[in-house]
Protein backbone atom coordinates (compact mmCIF):
# COMPACT_ATOMS: atom_id res chain seq x y z
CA UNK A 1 0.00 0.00 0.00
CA UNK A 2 1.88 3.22 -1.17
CA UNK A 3 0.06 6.17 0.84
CA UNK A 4 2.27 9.32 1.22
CA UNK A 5 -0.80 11.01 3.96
CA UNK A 6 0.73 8.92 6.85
CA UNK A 7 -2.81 7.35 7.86
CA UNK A 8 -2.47 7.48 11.66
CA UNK A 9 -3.96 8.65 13.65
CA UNK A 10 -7.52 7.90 11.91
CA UNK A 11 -9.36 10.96 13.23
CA UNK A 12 -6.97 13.25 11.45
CA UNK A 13 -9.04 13.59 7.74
CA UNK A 14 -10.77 11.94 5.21
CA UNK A 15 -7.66 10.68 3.45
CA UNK A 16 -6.24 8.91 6.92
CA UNK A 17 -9.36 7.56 7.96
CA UNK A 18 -10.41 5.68 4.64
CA UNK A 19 -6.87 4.59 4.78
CA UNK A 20 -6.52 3.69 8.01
CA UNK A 21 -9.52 1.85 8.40
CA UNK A 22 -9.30 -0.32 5.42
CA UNK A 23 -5.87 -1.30 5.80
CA UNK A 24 -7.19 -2.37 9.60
CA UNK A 25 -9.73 -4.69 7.81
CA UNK A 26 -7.39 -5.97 5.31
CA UNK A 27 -4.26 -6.99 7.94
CA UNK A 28 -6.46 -9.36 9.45
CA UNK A 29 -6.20 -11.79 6.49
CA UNK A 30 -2.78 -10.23 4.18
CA UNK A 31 0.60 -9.69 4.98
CA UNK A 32 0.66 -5.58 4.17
CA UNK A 33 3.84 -3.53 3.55
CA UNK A 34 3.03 0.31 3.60
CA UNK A 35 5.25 2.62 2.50
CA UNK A 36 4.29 6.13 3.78
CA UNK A 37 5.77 9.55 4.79
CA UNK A 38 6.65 11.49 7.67
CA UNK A 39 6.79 14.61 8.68
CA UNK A 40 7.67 16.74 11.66
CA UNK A 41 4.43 16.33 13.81
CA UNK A 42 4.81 12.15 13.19
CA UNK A 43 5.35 11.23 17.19
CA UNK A 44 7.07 7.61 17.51
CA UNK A 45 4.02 6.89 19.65
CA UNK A 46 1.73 7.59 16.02
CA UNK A 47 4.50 5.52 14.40
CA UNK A 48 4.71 2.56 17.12
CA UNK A 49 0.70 2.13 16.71
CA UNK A 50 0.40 2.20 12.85
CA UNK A 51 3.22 -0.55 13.32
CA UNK A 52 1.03 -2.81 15.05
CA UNK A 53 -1.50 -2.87 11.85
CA UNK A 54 0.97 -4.36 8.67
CA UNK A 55 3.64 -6.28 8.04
CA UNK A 56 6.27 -3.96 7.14
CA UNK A 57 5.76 -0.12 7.91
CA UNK A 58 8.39 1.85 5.62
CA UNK A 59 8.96 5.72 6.13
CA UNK A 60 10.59 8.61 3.92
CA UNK A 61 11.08 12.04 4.77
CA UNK A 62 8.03 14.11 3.54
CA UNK A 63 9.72 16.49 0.85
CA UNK A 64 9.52 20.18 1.01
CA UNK A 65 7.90 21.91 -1.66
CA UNK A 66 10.86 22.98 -4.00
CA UNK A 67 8.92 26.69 -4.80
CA UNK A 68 6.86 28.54 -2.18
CA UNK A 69 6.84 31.53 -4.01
CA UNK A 70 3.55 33.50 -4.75
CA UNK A 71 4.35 36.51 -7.07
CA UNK A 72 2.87 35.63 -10.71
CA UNK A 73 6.13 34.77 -12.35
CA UNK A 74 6.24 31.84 -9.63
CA UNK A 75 2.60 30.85 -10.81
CA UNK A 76 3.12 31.10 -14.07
CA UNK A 77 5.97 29.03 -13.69
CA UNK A 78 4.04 26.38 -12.05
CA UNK A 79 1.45 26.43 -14.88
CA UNK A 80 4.21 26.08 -17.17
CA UNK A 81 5.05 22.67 -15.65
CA UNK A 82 1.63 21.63 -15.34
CA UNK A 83 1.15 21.88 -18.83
CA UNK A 84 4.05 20.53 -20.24
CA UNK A 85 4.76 17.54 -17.63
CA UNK A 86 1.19 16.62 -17.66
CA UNK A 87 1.11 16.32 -13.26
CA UNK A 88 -0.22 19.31 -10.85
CA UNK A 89 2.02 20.74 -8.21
CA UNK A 90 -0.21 18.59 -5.46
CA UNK A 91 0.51 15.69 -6.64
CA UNK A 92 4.50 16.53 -7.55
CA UNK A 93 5.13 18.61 -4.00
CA UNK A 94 5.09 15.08 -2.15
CA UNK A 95 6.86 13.48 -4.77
CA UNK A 96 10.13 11.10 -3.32
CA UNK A 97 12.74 10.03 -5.48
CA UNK A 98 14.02 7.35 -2.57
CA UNK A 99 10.66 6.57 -2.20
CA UNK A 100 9.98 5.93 -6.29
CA UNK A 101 13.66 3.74 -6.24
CA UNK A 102 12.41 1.73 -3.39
CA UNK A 103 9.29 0.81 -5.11
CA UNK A 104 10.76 0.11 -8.11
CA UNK A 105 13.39 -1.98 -6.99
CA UNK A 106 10.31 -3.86 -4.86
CA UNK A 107 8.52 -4.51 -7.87
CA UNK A 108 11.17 -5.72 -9.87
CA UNK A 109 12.13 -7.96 -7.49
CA UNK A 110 8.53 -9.68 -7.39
CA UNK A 111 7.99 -9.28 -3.68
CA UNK A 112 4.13 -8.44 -4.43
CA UNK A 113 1.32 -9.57 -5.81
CA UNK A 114 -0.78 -6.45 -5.59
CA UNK A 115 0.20 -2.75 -4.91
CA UNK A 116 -2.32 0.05 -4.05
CA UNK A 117 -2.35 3.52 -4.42
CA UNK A 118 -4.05 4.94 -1.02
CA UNK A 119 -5.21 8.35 -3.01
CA UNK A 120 -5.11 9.10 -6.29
CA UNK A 121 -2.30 11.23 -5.35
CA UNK A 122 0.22 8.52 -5.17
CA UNK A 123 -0.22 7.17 -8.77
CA UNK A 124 2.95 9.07 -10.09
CA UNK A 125 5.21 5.89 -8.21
CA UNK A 126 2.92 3.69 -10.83
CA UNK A 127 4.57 2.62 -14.06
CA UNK A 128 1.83 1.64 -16.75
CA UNK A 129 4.43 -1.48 -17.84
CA UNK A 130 3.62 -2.85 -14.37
CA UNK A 131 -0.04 -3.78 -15.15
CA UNK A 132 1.63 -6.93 -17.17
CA UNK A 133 3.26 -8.28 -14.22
CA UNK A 134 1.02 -7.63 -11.28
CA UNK A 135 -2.12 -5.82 -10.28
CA UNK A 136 -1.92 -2.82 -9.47
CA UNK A 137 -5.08 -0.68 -7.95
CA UNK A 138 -5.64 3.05 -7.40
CA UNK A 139 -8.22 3.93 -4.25
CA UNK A 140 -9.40 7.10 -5.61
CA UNK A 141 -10.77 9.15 -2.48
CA UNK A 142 -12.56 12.01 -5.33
CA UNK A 143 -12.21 13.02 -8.72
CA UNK A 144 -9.86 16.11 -8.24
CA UNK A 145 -11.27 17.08 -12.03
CA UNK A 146 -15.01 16.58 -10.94
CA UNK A 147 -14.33 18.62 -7.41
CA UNK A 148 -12.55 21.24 -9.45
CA UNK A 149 -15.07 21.69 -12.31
CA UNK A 150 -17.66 22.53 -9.60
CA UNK A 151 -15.72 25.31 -8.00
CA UNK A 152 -15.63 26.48 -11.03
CA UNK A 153 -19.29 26.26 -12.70
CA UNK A 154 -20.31 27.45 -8.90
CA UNK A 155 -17.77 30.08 -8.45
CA UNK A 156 -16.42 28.54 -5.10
CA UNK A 157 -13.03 29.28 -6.04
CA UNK A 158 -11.61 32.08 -4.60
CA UNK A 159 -8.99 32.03 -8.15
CA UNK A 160 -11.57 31.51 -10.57
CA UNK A 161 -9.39 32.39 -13.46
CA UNK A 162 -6.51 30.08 -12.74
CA UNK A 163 -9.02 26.90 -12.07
CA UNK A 164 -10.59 27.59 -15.39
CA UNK A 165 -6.98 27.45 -16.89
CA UNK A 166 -6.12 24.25 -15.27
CA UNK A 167 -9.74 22.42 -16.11
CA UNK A 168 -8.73 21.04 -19.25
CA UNK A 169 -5.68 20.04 -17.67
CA UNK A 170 -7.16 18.17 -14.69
CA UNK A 171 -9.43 16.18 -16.57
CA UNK A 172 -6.35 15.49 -19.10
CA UNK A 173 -4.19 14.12 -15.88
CA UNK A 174 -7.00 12.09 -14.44
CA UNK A 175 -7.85 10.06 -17.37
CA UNK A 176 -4.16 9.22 -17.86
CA UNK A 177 -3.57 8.33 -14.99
CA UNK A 178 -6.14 6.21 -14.43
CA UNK A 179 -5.26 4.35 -18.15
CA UNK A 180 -2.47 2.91 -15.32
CA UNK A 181 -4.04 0.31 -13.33
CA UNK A 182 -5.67 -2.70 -13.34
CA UNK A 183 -8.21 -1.92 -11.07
CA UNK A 184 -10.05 1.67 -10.24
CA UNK A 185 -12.00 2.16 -6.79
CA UNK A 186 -14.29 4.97 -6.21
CA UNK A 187 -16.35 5.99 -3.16
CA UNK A 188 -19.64 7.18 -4.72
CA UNK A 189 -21.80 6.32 -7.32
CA UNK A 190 -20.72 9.78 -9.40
CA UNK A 191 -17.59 9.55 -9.12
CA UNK A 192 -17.50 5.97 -10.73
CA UNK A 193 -20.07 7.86 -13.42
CA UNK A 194 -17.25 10.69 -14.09
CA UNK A 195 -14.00 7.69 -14.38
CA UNK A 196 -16.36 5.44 -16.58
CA UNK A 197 -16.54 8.77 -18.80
CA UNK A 198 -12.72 8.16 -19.59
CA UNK A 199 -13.08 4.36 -21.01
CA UNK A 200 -10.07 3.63 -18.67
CA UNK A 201 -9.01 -0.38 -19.44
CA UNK A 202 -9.11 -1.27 -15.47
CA UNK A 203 -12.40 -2.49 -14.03
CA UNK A 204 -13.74 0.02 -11.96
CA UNK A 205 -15.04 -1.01 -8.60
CA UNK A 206 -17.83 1.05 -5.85
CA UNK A 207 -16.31 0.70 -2.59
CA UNK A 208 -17.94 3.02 0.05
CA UNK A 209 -16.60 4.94 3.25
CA UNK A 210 -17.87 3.63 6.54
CA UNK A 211 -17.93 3.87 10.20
CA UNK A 212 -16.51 2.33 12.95
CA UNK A 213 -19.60 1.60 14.95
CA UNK A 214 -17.78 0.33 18.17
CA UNK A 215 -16.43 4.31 18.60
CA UNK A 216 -19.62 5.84 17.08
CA UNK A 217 -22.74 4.00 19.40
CA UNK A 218 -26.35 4.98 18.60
CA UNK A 219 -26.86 7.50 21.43
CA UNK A 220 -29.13 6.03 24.30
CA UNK A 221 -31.61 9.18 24.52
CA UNK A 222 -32.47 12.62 22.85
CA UNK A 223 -30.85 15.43 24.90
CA UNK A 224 -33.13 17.76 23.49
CA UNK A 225 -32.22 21.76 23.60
CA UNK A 226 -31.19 23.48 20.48
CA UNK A 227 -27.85 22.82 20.10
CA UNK A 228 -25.81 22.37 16.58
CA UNK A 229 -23.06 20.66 16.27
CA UNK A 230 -20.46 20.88 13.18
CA UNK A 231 -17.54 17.65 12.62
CA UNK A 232 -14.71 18.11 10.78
CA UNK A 233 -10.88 18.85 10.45
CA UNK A 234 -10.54 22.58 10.98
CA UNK A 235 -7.72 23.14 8.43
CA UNK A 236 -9.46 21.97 5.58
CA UNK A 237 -10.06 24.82 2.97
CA UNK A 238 -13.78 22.64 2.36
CA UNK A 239 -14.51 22.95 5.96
CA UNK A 240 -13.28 26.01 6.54
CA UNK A 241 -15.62 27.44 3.53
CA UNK A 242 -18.51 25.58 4.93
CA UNK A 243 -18.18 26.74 8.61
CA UNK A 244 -18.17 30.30 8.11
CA UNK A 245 -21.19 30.27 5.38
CA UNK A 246 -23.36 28.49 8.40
CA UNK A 247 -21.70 30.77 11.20
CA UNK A 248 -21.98 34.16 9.42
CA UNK A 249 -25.20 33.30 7.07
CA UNK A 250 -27.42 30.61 8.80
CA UNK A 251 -26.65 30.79 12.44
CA UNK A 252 -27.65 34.51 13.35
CA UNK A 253 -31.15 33.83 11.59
CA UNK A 254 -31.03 30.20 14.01
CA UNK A 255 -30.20 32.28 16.83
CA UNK A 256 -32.34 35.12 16.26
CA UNK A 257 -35.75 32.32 16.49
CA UNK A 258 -33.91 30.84 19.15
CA UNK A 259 -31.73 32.80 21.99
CA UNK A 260 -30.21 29.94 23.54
CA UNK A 261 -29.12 28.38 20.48
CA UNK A 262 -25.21 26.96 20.14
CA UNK A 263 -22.70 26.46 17.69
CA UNK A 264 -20.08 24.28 18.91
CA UNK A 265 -17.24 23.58 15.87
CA UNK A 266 -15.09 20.26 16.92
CA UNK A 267 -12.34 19.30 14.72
CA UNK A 268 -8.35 19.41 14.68
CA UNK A 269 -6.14 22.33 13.84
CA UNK A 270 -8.71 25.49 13.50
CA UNK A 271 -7.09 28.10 11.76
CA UNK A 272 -7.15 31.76 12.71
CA UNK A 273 -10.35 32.82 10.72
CA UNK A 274 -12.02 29.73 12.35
CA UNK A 275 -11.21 30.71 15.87
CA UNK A 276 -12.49 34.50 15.28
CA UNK A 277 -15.91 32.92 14.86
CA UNK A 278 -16.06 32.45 18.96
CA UNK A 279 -16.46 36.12 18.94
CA UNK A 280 -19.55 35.62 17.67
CA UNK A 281 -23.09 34.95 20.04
CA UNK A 282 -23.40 31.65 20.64
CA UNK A 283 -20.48 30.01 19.08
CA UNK A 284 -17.30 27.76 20.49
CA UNK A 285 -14.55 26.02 18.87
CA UNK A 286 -14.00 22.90 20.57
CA UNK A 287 -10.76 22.15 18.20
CA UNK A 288 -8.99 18.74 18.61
CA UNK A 289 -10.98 16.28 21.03
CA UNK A 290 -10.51 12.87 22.00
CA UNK A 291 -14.20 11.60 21.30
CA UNK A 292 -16.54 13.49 18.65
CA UNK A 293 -19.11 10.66 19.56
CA UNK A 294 -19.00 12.21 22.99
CA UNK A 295 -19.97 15.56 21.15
CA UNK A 296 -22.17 13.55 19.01
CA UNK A 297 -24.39 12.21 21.34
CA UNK A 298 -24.78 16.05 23.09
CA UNK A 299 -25.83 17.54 20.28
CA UNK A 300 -29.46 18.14 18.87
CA UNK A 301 -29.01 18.54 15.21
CA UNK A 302 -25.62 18.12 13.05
CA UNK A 303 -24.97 20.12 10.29
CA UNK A 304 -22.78 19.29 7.10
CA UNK A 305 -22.99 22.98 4.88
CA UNK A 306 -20.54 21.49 2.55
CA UNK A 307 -20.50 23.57 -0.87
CA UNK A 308 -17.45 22.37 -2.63
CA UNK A 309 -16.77 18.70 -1.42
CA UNK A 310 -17.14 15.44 -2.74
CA UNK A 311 -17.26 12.24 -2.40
CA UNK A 312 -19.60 10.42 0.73
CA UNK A 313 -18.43 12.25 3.72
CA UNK A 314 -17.50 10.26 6.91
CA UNK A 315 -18.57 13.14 9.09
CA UNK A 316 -21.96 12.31 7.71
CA UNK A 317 -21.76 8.66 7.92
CA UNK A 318 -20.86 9.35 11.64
CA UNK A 319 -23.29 11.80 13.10
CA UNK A 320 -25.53 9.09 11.54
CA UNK A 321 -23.95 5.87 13.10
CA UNK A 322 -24.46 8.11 16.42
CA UNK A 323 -28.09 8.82 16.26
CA UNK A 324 -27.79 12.34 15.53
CA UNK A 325 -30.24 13.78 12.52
CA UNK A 326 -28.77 15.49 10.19
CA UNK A 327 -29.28 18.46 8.28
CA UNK A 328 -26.95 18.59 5.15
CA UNK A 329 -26.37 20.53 1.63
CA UNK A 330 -26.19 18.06 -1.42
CA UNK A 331 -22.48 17.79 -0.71
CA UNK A 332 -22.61 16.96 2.58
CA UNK A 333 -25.27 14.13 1.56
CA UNK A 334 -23.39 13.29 -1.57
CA UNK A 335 -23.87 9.39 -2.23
CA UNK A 336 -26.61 8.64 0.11
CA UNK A 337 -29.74 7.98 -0.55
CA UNK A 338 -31.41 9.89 2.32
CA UNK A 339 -34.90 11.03 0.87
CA UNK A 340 -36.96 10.84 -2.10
CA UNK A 341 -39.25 8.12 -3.43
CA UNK A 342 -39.76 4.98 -1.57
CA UNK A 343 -36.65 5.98 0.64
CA UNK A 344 -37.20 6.62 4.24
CA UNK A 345 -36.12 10.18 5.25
CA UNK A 346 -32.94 9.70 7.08
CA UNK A 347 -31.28 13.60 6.68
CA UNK A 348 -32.82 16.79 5.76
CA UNK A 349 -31.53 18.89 2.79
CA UNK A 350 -30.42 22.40 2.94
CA UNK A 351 -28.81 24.28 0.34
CA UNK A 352 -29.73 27.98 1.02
CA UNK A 353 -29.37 29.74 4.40
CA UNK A 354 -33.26 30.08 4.30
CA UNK A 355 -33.29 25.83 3.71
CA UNK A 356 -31.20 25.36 6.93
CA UNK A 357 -32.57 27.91 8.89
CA UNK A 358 -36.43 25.94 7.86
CA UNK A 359 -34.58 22.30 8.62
CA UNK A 360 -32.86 22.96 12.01
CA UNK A 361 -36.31 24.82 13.44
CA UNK A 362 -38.06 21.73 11.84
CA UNK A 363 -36.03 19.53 14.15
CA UNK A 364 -35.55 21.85 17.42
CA UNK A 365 -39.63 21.74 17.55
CA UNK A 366 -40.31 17.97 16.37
CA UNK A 367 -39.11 15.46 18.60
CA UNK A 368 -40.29 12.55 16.51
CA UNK A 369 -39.02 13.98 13.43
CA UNK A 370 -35.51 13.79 15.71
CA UNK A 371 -36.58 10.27 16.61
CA UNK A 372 -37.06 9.26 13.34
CA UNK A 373 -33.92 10.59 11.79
CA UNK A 374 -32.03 9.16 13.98
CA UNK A 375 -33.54 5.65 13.56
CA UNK A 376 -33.61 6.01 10.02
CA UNK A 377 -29.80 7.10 9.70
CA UNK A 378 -28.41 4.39 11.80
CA UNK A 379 -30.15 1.45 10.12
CA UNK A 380 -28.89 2.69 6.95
CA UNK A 381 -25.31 3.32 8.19
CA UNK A 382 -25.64 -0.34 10.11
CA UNK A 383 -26.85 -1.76 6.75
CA UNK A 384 -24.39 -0.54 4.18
CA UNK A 385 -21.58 1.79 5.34
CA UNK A 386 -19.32 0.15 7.60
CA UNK A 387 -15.79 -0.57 7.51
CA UNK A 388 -15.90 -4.24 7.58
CA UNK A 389 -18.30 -3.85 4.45
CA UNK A 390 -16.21 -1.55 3.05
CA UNK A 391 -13.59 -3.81 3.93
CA UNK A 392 -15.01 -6.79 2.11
CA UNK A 393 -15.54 -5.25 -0.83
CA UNK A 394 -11.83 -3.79 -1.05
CA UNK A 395 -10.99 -7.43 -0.53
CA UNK A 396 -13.28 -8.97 -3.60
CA UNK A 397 -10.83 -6.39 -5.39
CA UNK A 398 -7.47 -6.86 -4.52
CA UNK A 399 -8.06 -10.60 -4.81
CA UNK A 400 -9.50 -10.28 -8.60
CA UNK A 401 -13.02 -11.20 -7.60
């Protein structure tokens, strides 16, 4: 498993916990080398308990970014090489030349029988040659063209101009790459829609996110109250975005109908903007905890105002898993089927601040609505998205089922 996010611990993102947790599943039955990177803030004790889950754990030094310039020669520079090499700076920043020998040299010497790529970022170590001598699998997490293309047609990005540049590009990149493998995995049903678009070779494969539902327990009782509850890592340009449209367009309105409404923001590494929104009525940032269930199970409604994301979000799966209803844009809900003809309502939409505003008083005032939510959300998380499902199906792949 070639994964350059070092996927421990498994609260720290998306990336490390769809990592983590199905290379948990998949040690139980294979004998896993993972070759990873570290960085400063990679304690022995984070490296001494990823140990404990493979074979053979091997670490380079995470590279520094050769240019961290930002005047426009710089980023026209950058452009330059995007166009010409064919690769964007994200995925060439964490590029290791030790790392690409060792893995080379490991192939060659037929030591595996399958290698993944743990992101689509870490398909530049794949050489397309290999796909004659052994399978080789990329786990893409999202379509970087698909999340891009909707910044763009929604005017998300904050350097409209450049993303429209790079489009063409992007979408150039991912169906290359993806003319690589053997196999293709996808987390949601449009993603697998936007790959299939390219006519890659490699049989493309649905494997979901999940929960682990031993740390996220249906809570045992409705606390009631009015309090809102937003999960996430608080560094994350997506979250980031989404937390200050709810806390500066939705939550005065909330607060407004409701006085003793709260906000309470958990999730690692808040950046300065984040933290200024505590100067604001009603809201606290919580930052890194050691249980969101705890949080969770406290709250009375979460919200998930995602506008840019993609992919099924494991914030979503897990306010679910924990019996909390949910109140979520068509982002946040991507992949699930959580209304709609002959489905049982398990989340409420929102896409405008009047939508969430409607939703979360829908759900402060209607304890069965909150009831049933809850019910709903957890049977359907209990039914399809958990990692040992997720797990399985990974499996079915690797082995060439």
């Amino acid at each position: 498993m070639l994964s350059t996010t070092f996927p421990y611990p498994p609260t720290n993102g998306g990336i490390e916990v769809r990592t983590f947790n199905l290379l948990k599943y998949l040690s139980e039955r294979h004998a896993i080398t993972l070759v990873t990177q570290h960085s400063e803030d990679i304690t022995e004790d984070k490296v001494a308990k990823l140990r404990k889950w493979v074979e053979e754990l091997i670490m380079f030094p995470q590279p520094k970014p050769l240019d961290n310039e930002k005047g426009i020669r710089s980023k026209v520079q950058r452009w330059s090489t995007f166009l010409q090499q064919g690769t964007p700076q994200s995925v060439l920043d964490p590029y290791s030349t030790t790392m690409q020998q060792w893995v080379d040299e490991a192939v060659e010497s037929g030591k595996f029988e399958v290698i993944t790529c743990e992101h689509s970022m870490n398909e530049i170590y794949i050489h397309s040659a290999w796909r004659q001598q052994l399978q080789t699998v990329v786990n893409i997490h999202s379509s970087v063209y698909r999340k891009h293309r909707n910044q763009v047609e929604n005017s998300k990005s904050d350097k409209n101009f450049r993303d429209q540049l790079n489009l063409p590009l992007l979408r150039r990149y991912e169906e290359r790459y993806c003319a690589k493998f053997t196999n293709i995995v996808v987390a949601t049903p449009t993603d697998r829609r936007q790959i299939e678009d390219y006519e890659p070779e490699g049989k493309i494969a649905l494997v979901p996110n999940g929960v682990d539902l031993t740390q996220f327990p249906k809570r045992v009782s409705d606390p009631g109250g009015q309090r809102l509850v937003f999960i996430g890592t608080m560094d994350s340009l997506t979250n980031i975005d989404a937390v200050k449209f709810f806390s500066l367009e939705v939550f005065p309105e909330v607060l407004r109908r409701y006085p003793e409404a709260t906000l309470e923001i958990v999730g690692a590494r808040p950046t300065p903007e984040i933290l200024e929104l505590q100067e604001h009525p009603g809201i606290t940032i919580a930052g890194s905890v050691s249980s969101t269930a705890n949080y969770l199970h406290k709250a009375t409604v979460c919200v998930v105002p995602l506008q840019t994301s993609y992919g099924i979000k494991n914030e979503t799966l897990e306010a679910m898993a924990a019996g909390v209803p949910v109140v979520g844009s068509d982002r946040g809900l991507e992949g699930l089927a959580v209304d709609g003809a002959d489905v049982p309502l398990r989340a409420l939409r929102a896409n405008e601040p009047a939508e969430y505003v409607y939703a979360v008083s829908r759900l402060f005032e209607d304890r069965q609505l909150r009831k049933q939510l809850s019910e709903n959300g957890r049977k359907l998380v209990e039914k399809k998205y958990t990692w040992q499902k997720a797990g399985e199906l990974y499996e079915q792949v690797l082995m060439g089922k």
